[in-house]
C-alpha atoms as a PDB file:
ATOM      1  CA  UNK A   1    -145.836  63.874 162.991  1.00  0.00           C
ATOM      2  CA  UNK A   2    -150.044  63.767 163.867  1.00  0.00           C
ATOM      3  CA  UNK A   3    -150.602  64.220 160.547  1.00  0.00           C
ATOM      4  CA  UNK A   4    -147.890  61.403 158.873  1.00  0.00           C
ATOM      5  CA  UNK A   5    -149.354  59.092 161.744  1.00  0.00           C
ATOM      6  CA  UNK A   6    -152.949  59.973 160.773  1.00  0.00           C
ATOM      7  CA  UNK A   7    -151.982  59.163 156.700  1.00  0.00           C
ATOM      8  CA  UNK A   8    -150.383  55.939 157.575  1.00  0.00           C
ATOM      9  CA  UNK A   9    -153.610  54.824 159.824  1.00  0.00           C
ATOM     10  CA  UNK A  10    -155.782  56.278 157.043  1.00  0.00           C
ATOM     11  CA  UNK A  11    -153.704  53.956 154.272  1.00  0.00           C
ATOM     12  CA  UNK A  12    -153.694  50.716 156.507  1.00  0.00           C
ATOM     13  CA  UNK A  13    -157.526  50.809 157.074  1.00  0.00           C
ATOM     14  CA  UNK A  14    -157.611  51.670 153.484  1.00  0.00           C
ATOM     15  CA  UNK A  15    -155.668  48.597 152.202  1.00  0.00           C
ATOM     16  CA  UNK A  16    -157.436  46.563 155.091  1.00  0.00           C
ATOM     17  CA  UNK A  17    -161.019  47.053 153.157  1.00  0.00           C
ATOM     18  CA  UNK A  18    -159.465  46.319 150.047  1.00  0.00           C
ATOM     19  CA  UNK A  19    -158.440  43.003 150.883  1.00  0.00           C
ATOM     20  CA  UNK A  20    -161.569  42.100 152.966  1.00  0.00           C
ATOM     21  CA  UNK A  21    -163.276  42.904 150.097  1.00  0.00           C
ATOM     22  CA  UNK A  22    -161.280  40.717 147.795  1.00  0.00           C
ATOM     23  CA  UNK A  23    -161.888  37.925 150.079  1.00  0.00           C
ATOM     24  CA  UNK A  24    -165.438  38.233 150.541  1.00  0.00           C
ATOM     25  CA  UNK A  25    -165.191  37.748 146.470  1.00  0.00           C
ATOM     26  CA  UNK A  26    -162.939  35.240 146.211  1.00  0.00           C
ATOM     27  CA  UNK A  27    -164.359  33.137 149.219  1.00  0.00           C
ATOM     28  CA  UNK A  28    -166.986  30.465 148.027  1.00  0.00           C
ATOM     29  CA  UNK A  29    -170.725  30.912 148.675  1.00  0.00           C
ATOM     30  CA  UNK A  30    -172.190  29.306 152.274  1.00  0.00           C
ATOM     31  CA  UNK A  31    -175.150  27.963 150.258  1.00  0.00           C
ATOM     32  CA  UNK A  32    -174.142  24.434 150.208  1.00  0.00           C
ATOM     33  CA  UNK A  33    -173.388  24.433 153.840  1.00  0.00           C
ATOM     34  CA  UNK A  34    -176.115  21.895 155.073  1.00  0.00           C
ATOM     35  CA  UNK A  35    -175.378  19.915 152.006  1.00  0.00           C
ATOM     36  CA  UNK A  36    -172.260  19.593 152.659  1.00  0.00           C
ATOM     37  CA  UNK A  37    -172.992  19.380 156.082  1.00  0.00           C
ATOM     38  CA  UNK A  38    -175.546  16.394 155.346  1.00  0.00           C
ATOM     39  CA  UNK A  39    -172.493  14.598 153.173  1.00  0.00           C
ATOM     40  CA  UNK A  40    -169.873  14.559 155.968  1.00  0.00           C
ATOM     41  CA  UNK A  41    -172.429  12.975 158.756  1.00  0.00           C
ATOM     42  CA  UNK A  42    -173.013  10.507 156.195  1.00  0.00           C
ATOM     43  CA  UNK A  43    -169.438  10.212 155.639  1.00  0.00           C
ATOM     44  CA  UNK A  44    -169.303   9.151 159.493  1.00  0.00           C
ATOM     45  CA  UNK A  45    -172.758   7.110 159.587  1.00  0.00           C
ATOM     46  CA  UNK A  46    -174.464  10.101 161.429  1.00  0.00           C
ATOM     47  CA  UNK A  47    -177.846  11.108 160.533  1.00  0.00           C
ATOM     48  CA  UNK A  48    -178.547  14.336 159.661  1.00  0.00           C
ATOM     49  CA  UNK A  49    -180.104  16.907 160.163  1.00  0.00           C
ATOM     50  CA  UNK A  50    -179.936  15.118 164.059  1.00  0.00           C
ATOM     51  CA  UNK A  51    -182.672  16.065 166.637  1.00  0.00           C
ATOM     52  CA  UNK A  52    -182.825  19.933 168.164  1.00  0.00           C
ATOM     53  CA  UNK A  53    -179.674  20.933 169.720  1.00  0.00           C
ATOM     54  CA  UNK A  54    -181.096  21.070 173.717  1.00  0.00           C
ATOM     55  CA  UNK A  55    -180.737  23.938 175.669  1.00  0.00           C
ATOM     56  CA  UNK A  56    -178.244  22.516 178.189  1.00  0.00           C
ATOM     57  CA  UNK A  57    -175.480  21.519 175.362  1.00  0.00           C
ATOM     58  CA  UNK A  58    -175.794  24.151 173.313  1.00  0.00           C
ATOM     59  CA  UNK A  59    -175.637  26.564 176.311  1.00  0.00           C
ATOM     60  CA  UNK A  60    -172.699  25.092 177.683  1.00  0.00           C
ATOM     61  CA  UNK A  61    -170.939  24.686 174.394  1.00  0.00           C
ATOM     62  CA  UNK A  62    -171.904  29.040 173.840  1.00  0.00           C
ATOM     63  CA  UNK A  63    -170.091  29.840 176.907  1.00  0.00           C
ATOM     64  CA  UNK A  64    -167.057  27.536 176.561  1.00  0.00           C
ATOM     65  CA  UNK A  65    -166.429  28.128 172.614  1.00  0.00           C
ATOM     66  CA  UNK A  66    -168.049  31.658 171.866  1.00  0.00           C
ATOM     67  CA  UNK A  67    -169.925  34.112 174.629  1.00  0.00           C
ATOM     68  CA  UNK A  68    -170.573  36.344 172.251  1.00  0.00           C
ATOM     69  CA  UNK A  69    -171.925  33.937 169.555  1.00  0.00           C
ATOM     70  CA  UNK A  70    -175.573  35.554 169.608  1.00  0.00           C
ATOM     71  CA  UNK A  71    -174.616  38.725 169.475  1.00  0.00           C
ATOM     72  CA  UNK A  72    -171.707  39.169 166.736  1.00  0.00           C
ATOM     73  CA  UNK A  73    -171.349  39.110 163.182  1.00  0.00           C
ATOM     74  CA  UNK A  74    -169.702  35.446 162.228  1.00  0.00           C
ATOM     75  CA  UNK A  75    -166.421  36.974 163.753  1.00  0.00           C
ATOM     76  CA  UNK A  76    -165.648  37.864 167.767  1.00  0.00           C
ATOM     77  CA  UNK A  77    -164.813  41.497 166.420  1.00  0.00           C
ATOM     78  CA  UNK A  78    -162.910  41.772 169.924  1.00  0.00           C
ATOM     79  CA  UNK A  79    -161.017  38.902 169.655  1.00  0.00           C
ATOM     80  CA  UNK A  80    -160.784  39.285 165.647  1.00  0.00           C
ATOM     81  CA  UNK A  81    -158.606  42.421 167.179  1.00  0.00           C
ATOM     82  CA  UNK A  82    -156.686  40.884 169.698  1.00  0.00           C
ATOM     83  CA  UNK A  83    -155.584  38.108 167.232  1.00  0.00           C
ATOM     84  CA  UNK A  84    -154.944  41.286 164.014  1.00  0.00           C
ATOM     85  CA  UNK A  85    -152.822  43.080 166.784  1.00  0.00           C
ATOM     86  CA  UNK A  86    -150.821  39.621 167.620  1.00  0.00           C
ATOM     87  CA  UNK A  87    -149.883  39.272 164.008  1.00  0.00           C
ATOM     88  CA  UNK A  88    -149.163  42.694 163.314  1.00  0.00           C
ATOM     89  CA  UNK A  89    -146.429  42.897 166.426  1.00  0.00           C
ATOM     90  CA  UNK A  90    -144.758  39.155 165.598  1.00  0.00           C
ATOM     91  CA  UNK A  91    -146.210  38.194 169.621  1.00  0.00           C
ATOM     92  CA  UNK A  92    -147.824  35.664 170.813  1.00  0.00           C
ATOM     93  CA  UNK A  93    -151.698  35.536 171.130  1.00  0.00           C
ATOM     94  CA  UNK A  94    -154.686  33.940 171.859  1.00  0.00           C
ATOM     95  CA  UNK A  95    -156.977  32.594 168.904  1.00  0.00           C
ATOM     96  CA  UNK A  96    -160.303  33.662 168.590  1.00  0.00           C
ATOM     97  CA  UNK A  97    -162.127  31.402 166.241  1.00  0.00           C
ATOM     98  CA  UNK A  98    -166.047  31.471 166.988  1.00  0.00           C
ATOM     99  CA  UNK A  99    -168.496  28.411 166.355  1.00  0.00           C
ATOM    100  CA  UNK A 100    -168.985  29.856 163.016  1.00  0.00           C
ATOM    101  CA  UNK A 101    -164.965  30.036 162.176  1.00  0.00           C
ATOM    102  CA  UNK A 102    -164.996  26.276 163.271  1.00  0.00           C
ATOM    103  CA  UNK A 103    -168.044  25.144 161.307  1.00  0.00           C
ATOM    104  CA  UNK A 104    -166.258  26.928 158.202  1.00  0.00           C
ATOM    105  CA  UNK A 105    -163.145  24.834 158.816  1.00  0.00           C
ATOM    106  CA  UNK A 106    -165.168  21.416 159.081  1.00  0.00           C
ATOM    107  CA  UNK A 107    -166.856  22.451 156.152  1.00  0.00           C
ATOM    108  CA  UNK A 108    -164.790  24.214 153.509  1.00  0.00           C
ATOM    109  CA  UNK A 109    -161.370  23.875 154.923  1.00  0.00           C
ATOM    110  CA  UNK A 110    -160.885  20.266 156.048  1.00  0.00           C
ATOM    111  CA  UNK A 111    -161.361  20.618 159.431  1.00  0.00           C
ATOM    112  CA  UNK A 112    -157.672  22.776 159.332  1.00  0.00           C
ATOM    113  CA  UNK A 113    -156.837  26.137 160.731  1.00  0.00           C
ATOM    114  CA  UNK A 114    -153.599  27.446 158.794  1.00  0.00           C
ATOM    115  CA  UNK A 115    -151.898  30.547 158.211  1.00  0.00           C
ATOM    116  CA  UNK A 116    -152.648  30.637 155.055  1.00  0.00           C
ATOM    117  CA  UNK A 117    -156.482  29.441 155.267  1.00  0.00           C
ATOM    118  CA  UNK A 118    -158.057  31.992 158.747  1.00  0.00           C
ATOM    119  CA  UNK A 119    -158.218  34.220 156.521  1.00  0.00           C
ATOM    120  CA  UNK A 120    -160.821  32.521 154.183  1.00  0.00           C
ATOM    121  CA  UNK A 121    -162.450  31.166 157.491  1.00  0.00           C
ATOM    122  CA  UNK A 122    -162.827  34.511 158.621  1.00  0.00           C
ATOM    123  CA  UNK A 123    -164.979  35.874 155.382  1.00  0.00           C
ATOM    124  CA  UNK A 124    -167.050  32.321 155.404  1.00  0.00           C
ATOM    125  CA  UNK A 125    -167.801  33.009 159.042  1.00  0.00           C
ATOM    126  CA  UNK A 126    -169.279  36.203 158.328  1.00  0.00           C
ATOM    127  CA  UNK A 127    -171.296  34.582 155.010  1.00  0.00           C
ATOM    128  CA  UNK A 128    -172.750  31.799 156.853  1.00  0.00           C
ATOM    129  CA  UNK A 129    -173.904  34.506 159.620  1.00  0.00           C
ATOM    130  CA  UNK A 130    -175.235  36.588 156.944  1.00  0.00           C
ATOM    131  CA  UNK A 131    -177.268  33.490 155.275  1.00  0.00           C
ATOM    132  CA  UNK A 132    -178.442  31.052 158.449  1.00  0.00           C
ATOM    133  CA  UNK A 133    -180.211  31.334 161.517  1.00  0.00           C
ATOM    134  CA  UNK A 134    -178.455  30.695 164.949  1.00  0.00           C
ATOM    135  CA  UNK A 135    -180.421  27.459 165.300  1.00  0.00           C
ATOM    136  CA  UNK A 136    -179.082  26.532 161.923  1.00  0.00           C
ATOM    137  CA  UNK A 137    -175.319  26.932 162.710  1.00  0.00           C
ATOM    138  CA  UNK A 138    -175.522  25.260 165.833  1.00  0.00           C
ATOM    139  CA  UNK A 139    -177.697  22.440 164.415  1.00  0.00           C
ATOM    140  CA  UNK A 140    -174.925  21.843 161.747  1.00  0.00           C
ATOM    141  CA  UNK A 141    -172.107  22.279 164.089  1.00  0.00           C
ATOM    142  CA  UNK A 142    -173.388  19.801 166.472  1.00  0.00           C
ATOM    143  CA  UNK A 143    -174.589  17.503 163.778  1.00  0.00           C
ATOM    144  CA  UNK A 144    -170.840  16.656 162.333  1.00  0.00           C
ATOM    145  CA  UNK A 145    -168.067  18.056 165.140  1.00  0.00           C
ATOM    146  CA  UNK A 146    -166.367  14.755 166.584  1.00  0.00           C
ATOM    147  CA  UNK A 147    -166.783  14.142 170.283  1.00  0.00           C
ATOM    148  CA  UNK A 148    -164.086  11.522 170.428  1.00  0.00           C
ATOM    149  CA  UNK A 149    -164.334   7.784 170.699  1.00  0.00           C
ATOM    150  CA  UNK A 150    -166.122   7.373 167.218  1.00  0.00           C
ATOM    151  CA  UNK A 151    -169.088   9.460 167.912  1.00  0.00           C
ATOM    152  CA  UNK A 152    -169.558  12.237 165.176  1.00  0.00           C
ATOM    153  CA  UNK A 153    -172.320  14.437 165.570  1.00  0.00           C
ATOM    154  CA  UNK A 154    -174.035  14.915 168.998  1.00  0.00           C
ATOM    155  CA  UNK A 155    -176.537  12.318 168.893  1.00  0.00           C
ATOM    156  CA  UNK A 156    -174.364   9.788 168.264  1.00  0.00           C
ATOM    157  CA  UNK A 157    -171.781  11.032 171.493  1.00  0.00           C
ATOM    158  CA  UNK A 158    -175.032  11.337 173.910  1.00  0.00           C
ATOM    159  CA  UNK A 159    -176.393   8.379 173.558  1.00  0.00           C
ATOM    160  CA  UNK A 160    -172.696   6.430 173.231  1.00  0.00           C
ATOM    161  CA  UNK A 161    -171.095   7.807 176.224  1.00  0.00           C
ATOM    162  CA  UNK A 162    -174.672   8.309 178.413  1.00  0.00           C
ATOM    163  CA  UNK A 163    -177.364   6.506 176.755  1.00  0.00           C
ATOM    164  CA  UNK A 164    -179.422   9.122 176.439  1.00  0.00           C
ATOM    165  CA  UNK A 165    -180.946  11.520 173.356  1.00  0.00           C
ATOM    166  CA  UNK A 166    -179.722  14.883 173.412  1.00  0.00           C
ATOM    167  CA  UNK A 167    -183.219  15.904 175.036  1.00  0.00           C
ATOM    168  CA  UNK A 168    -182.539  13.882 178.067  1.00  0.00           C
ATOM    169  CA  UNK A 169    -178.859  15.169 178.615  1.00  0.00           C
ATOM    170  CA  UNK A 170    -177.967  16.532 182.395  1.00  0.00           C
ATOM    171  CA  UNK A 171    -176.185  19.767 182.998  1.00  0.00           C
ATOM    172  CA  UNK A 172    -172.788  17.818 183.769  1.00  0.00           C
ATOM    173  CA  UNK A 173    -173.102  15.389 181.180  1.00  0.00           C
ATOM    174  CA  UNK A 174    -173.723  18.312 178.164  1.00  0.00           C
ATOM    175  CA  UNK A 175    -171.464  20.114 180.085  1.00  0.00           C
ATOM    176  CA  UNK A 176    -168.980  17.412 179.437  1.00  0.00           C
ATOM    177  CA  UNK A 177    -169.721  16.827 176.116  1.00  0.00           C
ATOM    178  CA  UNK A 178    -168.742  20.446 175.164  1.00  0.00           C
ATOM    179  CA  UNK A 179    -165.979  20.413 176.645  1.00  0.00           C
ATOM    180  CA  UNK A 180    -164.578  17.412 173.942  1.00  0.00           C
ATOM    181  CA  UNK A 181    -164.653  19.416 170.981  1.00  0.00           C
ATOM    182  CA  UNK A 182    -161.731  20.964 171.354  1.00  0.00           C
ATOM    183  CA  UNK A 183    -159.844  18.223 172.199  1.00  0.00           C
ATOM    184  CA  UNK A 184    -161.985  15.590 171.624  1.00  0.00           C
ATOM    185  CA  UNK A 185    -159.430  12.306 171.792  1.00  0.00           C
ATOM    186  CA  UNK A 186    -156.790  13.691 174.555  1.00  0.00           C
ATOM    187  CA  UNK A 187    -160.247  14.272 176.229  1.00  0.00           C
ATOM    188  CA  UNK A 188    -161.457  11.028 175.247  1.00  0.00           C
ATOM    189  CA  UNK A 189    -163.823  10.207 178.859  1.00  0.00           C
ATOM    190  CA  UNK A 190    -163.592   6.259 178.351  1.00  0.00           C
ATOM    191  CA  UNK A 191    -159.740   6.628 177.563  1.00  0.00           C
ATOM    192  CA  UNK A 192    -158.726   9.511 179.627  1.00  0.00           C
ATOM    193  CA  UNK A 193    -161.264  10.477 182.006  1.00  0.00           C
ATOM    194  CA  UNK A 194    -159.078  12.972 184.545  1.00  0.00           C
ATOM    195  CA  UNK A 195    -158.510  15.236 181.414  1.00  0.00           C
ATOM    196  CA  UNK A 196    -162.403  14.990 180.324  1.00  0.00           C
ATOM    197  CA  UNK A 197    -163.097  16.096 184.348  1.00  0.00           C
ATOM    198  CA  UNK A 198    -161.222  18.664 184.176  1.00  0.00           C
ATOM    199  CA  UNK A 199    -162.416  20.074 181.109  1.00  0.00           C
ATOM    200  CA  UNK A 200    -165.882  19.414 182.236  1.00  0.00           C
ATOM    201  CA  UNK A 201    -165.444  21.144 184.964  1.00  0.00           C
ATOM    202  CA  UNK A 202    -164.149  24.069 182.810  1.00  0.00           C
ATOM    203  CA  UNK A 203    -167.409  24.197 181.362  1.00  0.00           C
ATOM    204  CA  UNK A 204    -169.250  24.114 184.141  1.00  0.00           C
ATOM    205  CA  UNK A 205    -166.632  27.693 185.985  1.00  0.00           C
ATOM    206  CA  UNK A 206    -167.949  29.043 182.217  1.00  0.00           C
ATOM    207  CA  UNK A 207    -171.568  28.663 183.107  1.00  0.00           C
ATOM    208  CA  UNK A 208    -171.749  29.923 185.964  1.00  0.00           C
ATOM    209  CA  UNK A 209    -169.339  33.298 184.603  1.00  0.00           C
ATOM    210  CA  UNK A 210    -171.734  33.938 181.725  1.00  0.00           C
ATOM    211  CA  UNK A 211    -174.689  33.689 184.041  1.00  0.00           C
ATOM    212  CA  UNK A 212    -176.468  30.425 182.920  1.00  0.00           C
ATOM    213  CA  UNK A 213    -175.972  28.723 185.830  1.00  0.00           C
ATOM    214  CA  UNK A 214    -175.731  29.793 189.569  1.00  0.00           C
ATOM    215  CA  UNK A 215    -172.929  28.358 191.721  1.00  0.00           C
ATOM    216  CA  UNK A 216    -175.179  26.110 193.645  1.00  0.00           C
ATOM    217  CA  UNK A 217    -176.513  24.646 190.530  1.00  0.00           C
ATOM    218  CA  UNK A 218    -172.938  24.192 189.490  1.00  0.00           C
ATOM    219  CA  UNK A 219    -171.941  23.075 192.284  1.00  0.00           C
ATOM    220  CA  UNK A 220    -174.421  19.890 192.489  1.00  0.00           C
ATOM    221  CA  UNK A 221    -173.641  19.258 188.440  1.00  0.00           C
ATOM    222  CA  UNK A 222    -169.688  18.769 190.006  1.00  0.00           C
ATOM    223  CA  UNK A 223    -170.563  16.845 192.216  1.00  0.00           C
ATOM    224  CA  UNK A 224    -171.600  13.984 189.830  1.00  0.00           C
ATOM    225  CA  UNK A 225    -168.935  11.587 189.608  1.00  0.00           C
ATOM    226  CA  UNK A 226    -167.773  10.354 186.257  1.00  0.00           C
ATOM    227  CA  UNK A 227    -168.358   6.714 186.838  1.00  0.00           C
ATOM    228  CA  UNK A 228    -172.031   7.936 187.520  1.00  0.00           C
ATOM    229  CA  UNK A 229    -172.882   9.353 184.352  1.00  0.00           C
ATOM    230  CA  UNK A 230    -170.784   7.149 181.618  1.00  0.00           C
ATOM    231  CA  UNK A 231    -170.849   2.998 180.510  1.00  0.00           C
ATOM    232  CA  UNK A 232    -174.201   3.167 179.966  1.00  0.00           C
ATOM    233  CA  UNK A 233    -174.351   2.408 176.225  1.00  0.00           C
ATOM    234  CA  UNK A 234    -175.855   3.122 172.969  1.00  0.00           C
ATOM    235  CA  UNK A 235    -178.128   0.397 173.176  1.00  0.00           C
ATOM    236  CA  UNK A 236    -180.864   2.192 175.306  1.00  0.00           C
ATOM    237  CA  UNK A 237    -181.569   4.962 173.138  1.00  0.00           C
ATOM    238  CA  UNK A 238    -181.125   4.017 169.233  1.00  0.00           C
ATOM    239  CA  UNK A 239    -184.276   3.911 167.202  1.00  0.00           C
END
């Protein structure tokens, strides 16, 4: 019985490598990601490449979208597992994209996430790991995600919502701004600002569990009311 186990796990991982390596093949080359990249800001009257992604946005968008996003290979090999596992048994489970899954499927895969396409957002992941620098991924992420409202690219969202550059932004106000990506018209701050609070303040629990922040830090960034930080316009920080 050990032993007819044993073969079966043997022939799974076997046919598992086969196909990863198919995929790797038959996946496009990353090479013309900050073309293509470039092209779609354009598309949306962003300029890029923007400014530097600050510390405070892409910190809090790190601990909301991918803790592990310095550390792992263009896939969360963890979650990768957790996700393999809920396909495998036909139950339900959680999805596991990391930033570089999502820039592949703004990129290469019209901004979708299918059946059919993870798979090749999976092996582009890993490529554009293998051929950019942290800096550069978040740079191109930021530079073309939508933040709701209009605003494409986080240049455009900081100084639209805050009227500020993405230097000047605030630990609640990046915080918030992180926290639209995901859902980035139901959390819509002009149009639905009790969903945008909460998710905010999402962002802000994250923080403070992956360290960045301490709670009384955290605490003084919730206690910023919306009103406080929004309707200031884009006027005050174009040119």
């Amino acid at each position: 019985m050990l032993r007819w186990a044993a073969g079966l796990v043997a022939m799974v991982a076997a046919v598992a490598i086969i196909a990863f390596t198919a995929l790797m093949v038959l996946t496009p080359s990353v090479g013309s990601a900050r073309q293509l990249a470039a092209e779609q800001a354009h598309a949306h009257g962003a300029v890029y490449p923007g400014p530097p992604v600050p510390r405070k946005f892409s910190a809090s968008l790190v601990a909301t979208e991918d803790k592990r996003f310095y550390t792992e290979p263009g896939i969360d090999l963890y979650a990768f597992a957790r996700v393999a596992g809920g396909y495998l048994t036909g139950g339900k489970f959680e999805g596991g994209a990391t930033l570089y899954q999502q820039l592949a499927k703004l990129l290469y895969t019209g901004g979708q996430s299918t059946f059919g396409n993870e798979p090749e957002q999976v092996a582009l992941a890993i490529k554009l790991d293998f051929s950019y620098t942290k800096q550069q991924i978040l740079q191109m992420y930021a530079g073309i995600v939508y933040f709701g409202h209009g605003y494409y690219g986080l240049a455009a969202a900081s100084c639209g919502y805050f009227g500020v550059r993405p230097s000047g932004l605030s630990w609640p106000e990046a915080a918030m701004l992180a926290g639209l990506v995901q859902g980035p018209s139901v959390d819509d701050p002009l149009r639905h600002p009790a969903a945008a609070r909460d998710r905010q303040l999402h962002v802000l629990s994250r923080l403070v569990a992956t360290g960045v922040l301490s709670p009384e830090r955290a605490a003084a960034a919730r206690a910023v009311p919306l009103d406080a930080m929004l309707g200031h316009g884009a006027g005050s920080c174009q040119g």
